[in-house]
Protein backbone atom coordinates (compact mmCIF):
# COMPACT_ATOMS: atom_id res chain seq x y z
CA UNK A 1 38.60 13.40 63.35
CA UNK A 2 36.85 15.95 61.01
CA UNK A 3 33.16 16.83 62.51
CA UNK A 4 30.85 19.33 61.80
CA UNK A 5 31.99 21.18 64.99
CA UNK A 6 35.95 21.02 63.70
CA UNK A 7 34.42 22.86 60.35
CA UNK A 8 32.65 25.26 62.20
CA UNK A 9 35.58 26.22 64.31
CA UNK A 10 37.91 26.16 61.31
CA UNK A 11 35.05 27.84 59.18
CA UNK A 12 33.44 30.81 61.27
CA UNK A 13 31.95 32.29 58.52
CA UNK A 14 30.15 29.72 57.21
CA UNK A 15 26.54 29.18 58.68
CA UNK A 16 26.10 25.82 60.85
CA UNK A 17 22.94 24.77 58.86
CA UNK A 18 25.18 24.66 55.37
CA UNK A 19 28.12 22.69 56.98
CA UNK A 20 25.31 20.33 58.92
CA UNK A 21 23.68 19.64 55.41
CA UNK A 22 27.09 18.05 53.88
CA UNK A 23 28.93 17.04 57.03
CA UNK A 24 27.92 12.96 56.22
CA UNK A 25 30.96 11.19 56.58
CA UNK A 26 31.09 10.73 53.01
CA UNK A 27 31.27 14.14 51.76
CA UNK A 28 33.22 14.72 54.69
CA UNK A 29 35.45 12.45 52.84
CA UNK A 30 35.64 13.76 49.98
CA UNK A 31 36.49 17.53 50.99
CA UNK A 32 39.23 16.30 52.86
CA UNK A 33 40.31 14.75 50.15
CA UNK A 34 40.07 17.75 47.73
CA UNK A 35 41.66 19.62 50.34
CA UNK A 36 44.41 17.30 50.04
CA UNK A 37 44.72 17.09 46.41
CA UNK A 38 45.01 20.92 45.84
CA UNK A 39 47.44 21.59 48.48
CA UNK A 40 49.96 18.95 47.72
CA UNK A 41 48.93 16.91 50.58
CA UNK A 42 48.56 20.22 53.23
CA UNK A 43 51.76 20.98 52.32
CA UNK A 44 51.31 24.36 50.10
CA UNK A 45 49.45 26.96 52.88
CA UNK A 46 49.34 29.46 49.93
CA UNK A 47 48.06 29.30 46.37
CA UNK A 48 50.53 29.88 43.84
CA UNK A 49 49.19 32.19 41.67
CA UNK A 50 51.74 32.81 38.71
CA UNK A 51 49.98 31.34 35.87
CA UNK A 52 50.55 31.95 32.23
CA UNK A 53 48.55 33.36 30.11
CA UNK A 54 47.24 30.02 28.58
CA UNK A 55 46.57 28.40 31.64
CA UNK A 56 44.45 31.64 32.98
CA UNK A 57 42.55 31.01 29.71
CA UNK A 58 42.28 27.50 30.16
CA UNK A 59 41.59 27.54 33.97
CA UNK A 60 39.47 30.54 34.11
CA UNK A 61 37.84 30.98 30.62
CA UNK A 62 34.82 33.22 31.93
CA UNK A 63 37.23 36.07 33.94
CA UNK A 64 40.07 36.22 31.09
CA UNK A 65 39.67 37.21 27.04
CA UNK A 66 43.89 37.05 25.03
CA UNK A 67 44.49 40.88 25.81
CA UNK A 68 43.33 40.05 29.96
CA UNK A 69 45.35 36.98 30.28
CA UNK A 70 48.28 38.39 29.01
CA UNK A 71 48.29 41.33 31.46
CA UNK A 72 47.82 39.05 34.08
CA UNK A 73 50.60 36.04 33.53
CA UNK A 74 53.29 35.51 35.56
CA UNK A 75 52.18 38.49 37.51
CA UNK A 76 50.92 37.11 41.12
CA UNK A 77 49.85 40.26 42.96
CA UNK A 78 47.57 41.29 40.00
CA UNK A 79 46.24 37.79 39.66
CA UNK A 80 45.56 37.95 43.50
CA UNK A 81 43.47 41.40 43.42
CA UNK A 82 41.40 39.98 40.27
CA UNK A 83 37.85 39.17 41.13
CA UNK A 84 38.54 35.47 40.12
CA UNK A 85 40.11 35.26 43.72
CA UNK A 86 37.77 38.16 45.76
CA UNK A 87 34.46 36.01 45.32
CA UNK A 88 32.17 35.58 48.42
């Protein structure tokens, strides 16, 4: 069962008070289930990263202008150093 105190363990870095104010069963639900979705049911442990250029644009419109997204597509390891993917 997914608790608070299975977050926390799986989450160390995040404080106890933020996980205690949306660990209700129902949004418990529902990040489980977004978990889910993105990950192709917990299947994909990594995030494939090798977008094209229109998709960075269309996925990430504020970190990417033409001349950024084309550097970037189809290029993984530079996608995966871009700030999109560093953010606290």
């Amino acid at each position: 069962m997914l608790t608070a105190d299975v977050l926390s363990a799986a989450l160390p870095t995040v404080r106890p008070t933020d996980i205690a104010r949306f660990a209700t069963p129902l949004r418990l639900a529902a990040f489980l289930a977004q978990i889910a979705r993105e990950s192709g049911q917990l299947r994909a442990l990594v995030e494939n990263l090798n977008y094209s250029a229109e998709a960075l644009l269309r996925v990430f419109p504020r970190h990417f202008d033409t001349a950024g997204a084309a550097a970037y597509a189809r290029q993984p390891g530079l996608c995966q150093s871009h700030g999109q993917w560093r953010r606290g």
